[in-house]
C-alpha atoms as a PDB file:
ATOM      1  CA  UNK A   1     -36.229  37.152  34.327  1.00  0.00           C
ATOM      2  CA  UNK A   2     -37.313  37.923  30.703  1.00  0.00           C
ATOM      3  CA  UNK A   3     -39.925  35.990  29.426  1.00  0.00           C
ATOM      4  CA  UNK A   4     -42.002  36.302  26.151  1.00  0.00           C
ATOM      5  CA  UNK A   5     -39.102  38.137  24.603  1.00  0.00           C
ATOM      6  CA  UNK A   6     -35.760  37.869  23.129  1.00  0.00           C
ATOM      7  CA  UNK A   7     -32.616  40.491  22.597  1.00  0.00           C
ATOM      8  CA  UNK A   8     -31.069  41.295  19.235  1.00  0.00           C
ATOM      9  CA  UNK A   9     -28.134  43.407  20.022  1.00  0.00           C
ATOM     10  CA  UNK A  10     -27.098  44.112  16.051  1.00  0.00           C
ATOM     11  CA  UNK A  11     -29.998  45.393  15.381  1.00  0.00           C
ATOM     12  CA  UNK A  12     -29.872  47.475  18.904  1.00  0.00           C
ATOM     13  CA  UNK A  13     -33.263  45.856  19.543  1.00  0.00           C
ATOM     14  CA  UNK A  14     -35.962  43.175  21.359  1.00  0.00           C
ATOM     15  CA  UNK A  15     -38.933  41.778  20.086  1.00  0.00           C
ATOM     16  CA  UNK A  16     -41.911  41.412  21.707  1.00  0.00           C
ATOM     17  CA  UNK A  17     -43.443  38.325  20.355  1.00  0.00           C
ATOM     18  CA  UNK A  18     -46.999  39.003  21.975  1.00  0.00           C
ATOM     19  CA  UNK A  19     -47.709  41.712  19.565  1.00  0.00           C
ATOM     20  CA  UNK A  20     -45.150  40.953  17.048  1.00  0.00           C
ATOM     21  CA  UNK A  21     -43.678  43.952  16.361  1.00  0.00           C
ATOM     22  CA  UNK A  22     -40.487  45.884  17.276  1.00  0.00           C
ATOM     23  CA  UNK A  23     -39.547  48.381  19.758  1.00  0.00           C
ATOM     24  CA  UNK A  24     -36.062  50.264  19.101  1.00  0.00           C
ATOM     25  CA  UNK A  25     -34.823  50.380  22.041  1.00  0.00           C
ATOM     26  CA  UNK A  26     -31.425  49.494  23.526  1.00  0.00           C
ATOM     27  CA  UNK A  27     -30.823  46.071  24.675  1.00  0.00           C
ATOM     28  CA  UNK A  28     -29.064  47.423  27.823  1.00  0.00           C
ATOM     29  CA  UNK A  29     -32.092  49.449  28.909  1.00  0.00           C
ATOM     30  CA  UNK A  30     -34.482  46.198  28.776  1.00  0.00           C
ATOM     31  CA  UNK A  31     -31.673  44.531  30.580  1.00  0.00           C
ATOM     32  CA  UNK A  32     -32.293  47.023  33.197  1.00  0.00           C
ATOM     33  CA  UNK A  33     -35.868  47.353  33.387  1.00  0.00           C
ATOM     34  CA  UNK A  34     -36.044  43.166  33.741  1.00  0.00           C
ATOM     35  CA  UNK A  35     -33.593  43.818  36.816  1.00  0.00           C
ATOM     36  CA  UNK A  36     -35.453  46.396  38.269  1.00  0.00           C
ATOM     37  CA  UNK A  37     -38.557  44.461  37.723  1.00  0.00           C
ATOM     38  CA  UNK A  38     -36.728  41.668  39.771  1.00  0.00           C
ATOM     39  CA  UNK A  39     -35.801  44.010  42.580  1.00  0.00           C
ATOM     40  CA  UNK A  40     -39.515  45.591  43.048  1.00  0.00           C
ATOM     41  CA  UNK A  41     -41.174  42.006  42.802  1.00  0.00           C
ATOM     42  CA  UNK A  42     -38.601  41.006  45.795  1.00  0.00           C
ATOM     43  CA  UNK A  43     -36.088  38.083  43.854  1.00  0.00           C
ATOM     44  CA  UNK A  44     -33.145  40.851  44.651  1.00  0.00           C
ATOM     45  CA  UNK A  45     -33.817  42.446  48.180  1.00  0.00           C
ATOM     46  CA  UNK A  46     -32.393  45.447  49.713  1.00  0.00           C
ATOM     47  CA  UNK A  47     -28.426  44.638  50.417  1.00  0.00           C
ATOM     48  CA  UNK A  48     -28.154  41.298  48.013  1.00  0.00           C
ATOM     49  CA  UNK A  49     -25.271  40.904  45.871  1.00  0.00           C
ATOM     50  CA  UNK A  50     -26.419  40.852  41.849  1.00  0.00           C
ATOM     51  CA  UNK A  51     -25.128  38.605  40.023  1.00  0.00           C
ATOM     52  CA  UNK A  52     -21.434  39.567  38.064  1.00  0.00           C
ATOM     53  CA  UNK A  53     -21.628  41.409  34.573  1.00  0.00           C
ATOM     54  CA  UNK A  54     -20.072  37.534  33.270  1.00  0.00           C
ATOM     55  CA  UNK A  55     -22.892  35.943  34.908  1.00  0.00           C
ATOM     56  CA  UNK A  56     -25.790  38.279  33.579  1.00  0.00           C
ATOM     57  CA  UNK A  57     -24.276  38.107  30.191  1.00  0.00           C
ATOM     58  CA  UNK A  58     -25.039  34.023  30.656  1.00  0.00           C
ATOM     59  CA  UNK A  59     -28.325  34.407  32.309  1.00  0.00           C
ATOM     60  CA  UNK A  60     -29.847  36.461  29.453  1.00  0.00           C
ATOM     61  CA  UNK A  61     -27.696  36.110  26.871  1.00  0.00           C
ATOM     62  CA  UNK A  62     -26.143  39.367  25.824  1.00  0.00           C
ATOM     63  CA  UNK A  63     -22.396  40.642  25.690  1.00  0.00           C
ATOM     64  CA  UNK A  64     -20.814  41.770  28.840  1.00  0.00           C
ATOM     65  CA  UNK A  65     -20.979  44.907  27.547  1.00  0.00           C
ATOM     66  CA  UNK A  66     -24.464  44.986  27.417  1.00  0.00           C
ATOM     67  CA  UNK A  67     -25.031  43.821  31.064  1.00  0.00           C
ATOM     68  CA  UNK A  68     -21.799  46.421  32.423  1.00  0.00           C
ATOM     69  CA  UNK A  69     -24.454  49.347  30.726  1.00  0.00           C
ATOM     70  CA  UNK A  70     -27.421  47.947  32.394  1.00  0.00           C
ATOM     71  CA  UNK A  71     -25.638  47.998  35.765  1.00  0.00           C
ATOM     72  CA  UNK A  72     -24.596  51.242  35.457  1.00  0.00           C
ATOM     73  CA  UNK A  73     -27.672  52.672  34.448  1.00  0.00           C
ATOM     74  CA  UNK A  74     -29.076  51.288  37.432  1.00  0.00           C
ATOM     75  CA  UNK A  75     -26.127  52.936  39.668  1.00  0.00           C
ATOM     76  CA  UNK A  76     -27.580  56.366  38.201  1.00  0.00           C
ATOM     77  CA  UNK A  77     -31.011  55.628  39.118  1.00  0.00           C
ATOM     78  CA  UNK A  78     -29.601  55.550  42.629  1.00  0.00           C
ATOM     79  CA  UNK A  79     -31.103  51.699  42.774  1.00  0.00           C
ATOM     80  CA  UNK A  80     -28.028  49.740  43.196  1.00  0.00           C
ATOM     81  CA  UNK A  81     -24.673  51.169  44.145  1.00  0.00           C
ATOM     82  CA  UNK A  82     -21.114  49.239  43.399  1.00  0.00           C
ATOM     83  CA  UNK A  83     -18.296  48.729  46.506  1.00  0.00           C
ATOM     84  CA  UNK A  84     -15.010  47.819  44.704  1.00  0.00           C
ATOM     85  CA  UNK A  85     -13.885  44.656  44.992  1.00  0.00           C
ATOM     86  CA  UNK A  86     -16.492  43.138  46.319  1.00  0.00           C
ATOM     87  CA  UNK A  87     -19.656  43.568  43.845  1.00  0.00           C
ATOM     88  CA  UNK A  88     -22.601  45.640  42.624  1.00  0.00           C
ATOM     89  CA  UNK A  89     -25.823  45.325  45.398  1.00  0.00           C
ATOM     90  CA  UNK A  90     -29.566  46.666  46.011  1.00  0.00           C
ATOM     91  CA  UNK A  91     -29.493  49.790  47.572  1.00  0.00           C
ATOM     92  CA  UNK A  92     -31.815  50.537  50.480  1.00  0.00           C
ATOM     93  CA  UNK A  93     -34.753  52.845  49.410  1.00  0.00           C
ATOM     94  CA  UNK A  94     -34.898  55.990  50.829  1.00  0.00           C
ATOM     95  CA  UNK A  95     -37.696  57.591  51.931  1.00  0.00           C
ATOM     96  CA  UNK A  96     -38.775  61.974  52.671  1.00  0.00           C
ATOM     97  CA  UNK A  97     -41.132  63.214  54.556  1.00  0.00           C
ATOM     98  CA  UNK A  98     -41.845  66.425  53.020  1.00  0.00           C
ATOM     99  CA  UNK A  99     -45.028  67.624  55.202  1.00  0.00           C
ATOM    100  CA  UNK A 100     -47.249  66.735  57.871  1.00  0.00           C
ATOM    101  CA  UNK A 101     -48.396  63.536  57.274  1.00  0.00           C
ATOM    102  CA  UNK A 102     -48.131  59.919  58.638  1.00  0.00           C
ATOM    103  CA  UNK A 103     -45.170  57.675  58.245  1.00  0.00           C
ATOM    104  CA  UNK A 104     -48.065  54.977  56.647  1.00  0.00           C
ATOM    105  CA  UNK A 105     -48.908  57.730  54.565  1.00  0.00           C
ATOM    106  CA  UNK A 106     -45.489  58.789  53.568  1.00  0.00           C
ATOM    107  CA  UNK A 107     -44.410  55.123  52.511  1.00  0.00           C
ATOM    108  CA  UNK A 108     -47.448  54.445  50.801  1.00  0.00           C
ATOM    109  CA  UNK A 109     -47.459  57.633  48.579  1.00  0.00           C
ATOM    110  CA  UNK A 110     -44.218  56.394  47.354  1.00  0.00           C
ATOM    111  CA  UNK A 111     -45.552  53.240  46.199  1.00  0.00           C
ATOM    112  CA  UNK A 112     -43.657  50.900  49.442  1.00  0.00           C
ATOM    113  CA  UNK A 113     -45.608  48.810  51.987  1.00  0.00           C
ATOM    114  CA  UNK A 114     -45.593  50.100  55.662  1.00  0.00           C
ATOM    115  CA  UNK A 115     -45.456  47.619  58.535  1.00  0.00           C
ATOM    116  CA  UNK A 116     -45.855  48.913  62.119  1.00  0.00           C
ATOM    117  CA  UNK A 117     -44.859  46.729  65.273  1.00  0.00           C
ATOM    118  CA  UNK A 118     -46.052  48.011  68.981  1.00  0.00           C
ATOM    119  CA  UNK A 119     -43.443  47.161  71.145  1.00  0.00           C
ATOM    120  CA  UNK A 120     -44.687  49.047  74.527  1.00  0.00           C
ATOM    121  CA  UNK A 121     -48.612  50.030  75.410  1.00  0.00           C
ATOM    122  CA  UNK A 122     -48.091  51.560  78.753  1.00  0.00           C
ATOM    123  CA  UNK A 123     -49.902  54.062  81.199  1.00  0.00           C
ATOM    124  CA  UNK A 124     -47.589  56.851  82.918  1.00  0.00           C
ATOM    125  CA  UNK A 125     -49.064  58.154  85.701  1.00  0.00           C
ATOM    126  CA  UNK A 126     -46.389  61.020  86.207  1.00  0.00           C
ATOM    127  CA  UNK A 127     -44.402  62.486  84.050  1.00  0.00           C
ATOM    128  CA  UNK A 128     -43.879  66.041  84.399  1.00  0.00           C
ATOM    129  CA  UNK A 129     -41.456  66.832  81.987  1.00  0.00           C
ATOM    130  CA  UNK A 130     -43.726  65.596  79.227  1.00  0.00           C
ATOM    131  CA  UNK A 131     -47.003  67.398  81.157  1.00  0.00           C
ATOM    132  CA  UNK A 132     -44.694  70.585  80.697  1.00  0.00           C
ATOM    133  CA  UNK A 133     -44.397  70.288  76.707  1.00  0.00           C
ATOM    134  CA  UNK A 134     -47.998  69.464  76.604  1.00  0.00           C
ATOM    135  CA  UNK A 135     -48.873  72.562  78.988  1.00  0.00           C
ATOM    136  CA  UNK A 136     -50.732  70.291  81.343  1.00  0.00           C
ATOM    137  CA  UNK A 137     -51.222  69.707  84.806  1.00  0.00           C
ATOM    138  CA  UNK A 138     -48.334  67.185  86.149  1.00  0.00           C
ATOM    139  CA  UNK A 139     -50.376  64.435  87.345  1.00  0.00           C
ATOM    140  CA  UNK A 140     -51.757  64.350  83.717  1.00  0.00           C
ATOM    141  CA  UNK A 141     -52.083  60.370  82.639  1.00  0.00           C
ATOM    142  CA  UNK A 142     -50.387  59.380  79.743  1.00  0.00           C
ATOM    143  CA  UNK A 143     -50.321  56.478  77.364  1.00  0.00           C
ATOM    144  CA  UNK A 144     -47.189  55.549  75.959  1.00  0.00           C
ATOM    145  CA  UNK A 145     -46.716  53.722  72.768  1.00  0.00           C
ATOM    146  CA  UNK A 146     -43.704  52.619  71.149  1.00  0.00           C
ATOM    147  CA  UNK A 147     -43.688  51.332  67.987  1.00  0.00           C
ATOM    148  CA  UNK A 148     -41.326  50.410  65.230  1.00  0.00           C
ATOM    149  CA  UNK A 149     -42.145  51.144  62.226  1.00  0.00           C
ATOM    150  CA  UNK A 150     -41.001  49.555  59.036  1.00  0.00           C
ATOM    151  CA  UNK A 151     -40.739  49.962  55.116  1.00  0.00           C
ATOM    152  CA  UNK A 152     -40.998  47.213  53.322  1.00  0.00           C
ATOM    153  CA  UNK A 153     -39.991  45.140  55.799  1.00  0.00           C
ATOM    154  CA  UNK A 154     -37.059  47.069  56.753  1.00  0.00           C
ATOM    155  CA  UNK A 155     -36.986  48.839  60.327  1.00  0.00           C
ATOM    156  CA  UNK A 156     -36.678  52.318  59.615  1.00  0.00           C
ATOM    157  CA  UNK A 157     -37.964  54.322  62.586  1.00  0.00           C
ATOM    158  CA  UNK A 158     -38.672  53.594  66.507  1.00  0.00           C
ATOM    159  CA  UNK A 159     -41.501  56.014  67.142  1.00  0.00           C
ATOM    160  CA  UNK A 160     -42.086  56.946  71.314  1.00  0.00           C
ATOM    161  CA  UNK A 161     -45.569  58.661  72.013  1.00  0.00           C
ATOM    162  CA  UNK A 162     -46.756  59.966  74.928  1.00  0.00           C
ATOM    163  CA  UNK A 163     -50.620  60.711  74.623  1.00  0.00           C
ATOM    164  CA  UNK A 164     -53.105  62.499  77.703  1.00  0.00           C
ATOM    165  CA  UNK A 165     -55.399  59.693  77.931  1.00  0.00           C
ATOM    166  CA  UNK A 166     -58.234  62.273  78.213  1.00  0.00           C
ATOM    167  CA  UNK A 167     -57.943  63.142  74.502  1.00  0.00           C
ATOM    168  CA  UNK A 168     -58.309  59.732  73.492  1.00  0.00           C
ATOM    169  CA  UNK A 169     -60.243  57.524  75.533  1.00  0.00           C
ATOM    170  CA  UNK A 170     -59.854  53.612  75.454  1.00  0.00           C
ATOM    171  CA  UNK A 171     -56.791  54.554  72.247  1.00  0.00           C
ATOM    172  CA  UNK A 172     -55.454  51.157  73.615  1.00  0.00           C
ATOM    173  CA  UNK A 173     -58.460  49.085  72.387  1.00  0.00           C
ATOM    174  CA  UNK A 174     -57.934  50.311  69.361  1.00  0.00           C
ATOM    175  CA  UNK A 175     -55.341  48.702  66.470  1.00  0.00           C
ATOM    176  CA  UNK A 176     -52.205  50.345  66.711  1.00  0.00           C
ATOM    177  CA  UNK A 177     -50.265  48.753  64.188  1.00  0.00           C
ATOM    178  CA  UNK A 178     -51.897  51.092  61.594  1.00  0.00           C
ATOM    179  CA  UNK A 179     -51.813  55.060  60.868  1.00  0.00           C
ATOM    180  CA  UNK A 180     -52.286  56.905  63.887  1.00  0.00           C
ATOM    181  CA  UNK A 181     -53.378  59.430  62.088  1.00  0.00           C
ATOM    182  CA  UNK A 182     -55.906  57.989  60.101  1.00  0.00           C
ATOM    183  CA  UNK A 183     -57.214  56.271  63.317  1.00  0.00           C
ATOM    184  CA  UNK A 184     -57.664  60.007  65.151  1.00  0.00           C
ATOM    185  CA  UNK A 185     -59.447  61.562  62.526  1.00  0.00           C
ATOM    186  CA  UNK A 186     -62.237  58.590  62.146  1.00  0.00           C
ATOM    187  CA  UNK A 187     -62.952  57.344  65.407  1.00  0.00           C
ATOM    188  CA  UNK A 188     -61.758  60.623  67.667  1.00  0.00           C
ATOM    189  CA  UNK A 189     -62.588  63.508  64.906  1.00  0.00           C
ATOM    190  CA  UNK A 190     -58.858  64.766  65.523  1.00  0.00           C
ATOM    191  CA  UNK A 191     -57.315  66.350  62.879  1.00  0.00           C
ATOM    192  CA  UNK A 192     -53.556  67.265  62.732  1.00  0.00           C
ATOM    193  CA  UNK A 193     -52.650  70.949  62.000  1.00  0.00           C
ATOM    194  CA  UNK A 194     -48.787  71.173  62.465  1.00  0.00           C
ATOM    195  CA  UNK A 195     -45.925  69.120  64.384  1.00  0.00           C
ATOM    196  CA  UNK A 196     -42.904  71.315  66.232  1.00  0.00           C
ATOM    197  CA  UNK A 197     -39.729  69.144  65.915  1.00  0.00           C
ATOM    198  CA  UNK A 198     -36.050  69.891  67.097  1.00  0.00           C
ATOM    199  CA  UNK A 199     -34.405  66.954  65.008  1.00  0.00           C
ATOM    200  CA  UNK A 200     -30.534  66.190  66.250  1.00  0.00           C
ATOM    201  CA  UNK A 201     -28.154  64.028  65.034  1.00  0.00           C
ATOM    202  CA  UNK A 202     -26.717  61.184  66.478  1.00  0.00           C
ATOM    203  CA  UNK A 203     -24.835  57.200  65.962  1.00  0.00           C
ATOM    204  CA  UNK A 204     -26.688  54.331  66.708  1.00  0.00           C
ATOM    205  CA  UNK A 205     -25.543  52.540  70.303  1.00  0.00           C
ATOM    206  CA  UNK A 206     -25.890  49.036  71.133  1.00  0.00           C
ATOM    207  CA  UNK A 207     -29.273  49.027  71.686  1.00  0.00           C
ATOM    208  CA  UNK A 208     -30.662  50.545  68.239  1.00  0.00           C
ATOM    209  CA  UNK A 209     -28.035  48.861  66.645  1.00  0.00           C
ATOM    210  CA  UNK A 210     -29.790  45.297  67.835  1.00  0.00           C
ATOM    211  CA  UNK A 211     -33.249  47.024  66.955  1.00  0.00           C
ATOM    212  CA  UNK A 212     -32.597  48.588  63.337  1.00  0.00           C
ATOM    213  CA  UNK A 213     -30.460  44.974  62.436  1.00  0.00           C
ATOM    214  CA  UNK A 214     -27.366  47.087  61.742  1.00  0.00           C
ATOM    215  CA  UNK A 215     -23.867  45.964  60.879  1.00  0.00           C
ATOM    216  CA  UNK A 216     -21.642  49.318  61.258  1.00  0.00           C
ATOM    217  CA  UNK A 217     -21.992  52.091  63.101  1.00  0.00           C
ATOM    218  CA  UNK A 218     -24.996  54.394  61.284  1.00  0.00           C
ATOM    219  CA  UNK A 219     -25.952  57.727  62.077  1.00  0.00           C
ATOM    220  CA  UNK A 220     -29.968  58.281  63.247  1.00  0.00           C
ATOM    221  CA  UNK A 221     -32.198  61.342  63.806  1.00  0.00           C
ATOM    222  CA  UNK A 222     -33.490  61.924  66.734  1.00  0.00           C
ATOM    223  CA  UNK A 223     -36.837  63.751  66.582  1.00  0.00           C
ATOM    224  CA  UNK A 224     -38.885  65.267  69.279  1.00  0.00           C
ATOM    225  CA  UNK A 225     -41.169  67.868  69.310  1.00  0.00           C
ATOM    226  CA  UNK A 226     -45.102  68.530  69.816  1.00  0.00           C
ATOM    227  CA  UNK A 227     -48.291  67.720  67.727  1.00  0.00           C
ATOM    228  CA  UNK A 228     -50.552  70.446  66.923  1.00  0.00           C
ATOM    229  CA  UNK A 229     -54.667  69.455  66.108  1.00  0.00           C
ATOM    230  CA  UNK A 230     -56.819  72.070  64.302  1.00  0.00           C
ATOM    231  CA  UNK A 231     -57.797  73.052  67.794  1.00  0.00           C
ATOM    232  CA  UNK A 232     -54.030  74.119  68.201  1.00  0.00           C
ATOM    233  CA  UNK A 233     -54.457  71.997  71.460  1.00  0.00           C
ATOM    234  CA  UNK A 234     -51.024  70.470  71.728  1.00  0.00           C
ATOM    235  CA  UNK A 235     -52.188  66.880  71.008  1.00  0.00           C
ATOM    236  CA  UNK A 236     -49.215  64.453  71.946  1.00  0.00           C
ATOM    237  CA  UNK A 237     -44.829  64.240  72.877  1.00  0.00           C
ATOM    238  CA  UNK A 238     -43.334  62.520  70.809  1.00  0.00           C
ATOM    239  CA  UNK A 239     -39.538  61.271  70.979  1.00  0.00           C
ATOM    240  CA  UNK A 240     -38.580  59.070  68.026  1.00  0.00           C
ATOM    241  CA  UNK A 241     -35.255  57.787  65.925  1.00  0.00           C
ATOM    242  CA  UNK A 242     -34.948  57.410  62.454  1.00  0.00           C
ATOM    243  CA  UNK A 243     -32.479  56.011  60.382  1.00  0.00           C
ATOM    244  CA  UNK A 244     -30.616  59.404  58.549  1.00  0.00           C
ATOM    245  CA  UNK A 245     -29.455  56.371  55.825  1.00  0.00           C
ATOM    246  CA  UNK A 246     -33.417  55.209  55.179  1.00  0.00           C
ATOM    247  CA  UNK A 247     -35.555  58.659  55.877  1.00  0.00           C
ATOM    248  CA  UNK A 248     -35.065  62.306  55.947  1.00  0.00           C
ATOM    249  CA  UNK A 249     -36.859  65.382  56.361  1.00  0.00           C
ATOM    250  CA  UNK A 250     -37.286  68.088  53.615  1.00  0.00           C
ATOM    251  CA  UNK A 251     -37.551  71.489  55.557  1.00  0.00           C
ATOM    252  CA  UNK A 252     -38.570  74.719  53.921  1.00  0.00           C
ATOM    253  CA  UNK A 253     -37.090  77.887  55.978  1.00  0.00           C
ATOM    254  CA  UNK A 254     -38.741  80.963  54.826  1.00  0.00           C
ATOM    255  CA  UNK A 255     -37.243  84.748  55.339  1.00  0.00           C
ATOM    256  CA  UNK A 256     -40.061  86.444  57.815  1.00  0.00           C
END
């Protein structure tokens, strides 16, 4: 909404009556920051419908023009996107990982809130195909923990671990609905070197379909692979799917 300010579109212009001066500026492009103001504080979430160019013209009282060239300025920001016929919505934000770092740490750099829900705190008494990845003994006890893990308030990720409960004694007393990361390195003076992933592609059945709330067939990535800590003892498994539409991975292949 704009408050403490008014448009003058002849003059290409809005005033800011706090300080009582002018900023030349086009209308369209204030139009657009008060919208993506709106978005960010949460009045427009991720999938709503804006309102029409008519009905923005109304609301803050420029020409349809003026409202069309804030909505398409948006489009090129990538922070709404238009489906013919039907109207212009929020797009989804999408997030990287770029390095080897946690999710928490990955949304928060980029300014979103992560949420993390444990869905399964189990212990596996056998599991030799995991032991194997690990290169550990097969009656090796594990804890499993499945979380899913969410950016701002969208489910992005269901994250499978499967941790030696040697390396990390009582990890299930502990709260682990924040960074796992963070939470090794302070309390277990673990520190994470490198992660070996083989990521695959694949489209969401029933099941993640009910978990990540979708409404059409999506495609995910599935990730497994190995954590490395400074020790370059292999730490945990982990077997995890994210949505491809939500996250990706940046990979940087280098000629040896």
């Amino acid at each position: 909404m704009i408050l403490g300010g008014c448009y003058n579109e002849n003059k290409n212009v809005r005033r800011k009556e706090s300080k009582g001066d002018y900023m030349a500026e086009p209308a369209y492009r204030h139009l657009a920051k008060e919208l993506e103001e709106d978005i960010k504080k949460g009045i427009y979430k991720a999938g709503d419908r804006l309102p029409s160019e008519r009905d923005l013209a109304k609301q803050y009282l420029v020409s349809r023009m003026t409202a069309r060239q804030a909505m398409q300025l948006l489009e090129e920001n990538q922070i709404v996107f238009r489906e013919r016929g039907s109207g212009t919505y929020v797009k989804t934000p999408s997030f990287q990982q770029n390095n080897v770092g946690s999710f928490t740490e990955t949304i928060g750099n980029m300014g979103y809130t992560a949420k993390t829900e444990v869905l399964e705190l189990s212990t596996i008494y056998s599991l030799n195909t995991v032991a194997k990845q690990l290169s550990l003994p097969a009656d090796t006890i594990f804890l499993k923990v499945k979380r899913l893990r969410y950016g701002d308030e969208i489910p992005m990720a269901l994250e499978t671990l499967y941790i030696p409960k040697m390396y990390c004694p009582e990890l299930e007393k502990h709260n682990l609905c924040t960074s796992l990361y963070h939470l090794l390195e302070t309390y277990y003076d673990i520190r994470i070197k490198k992660v070996s992933y083989k990521i695959e592609a694949q489209i969401a059945n029933p099941i993640y379909t009910k978990i990540f709330n979708l409404n059409k067939a999506t495609a995910l990535l599935k990730v497994t692979g190995v954590t490395v800590d400074l020790t370059d003892r292999k730490l945990f498994y982990e077997e995890s799917v994210y949505r491809s539409d939500l996250y990706n991975y940046h990979v940087d292949i280098l000629r040896s």
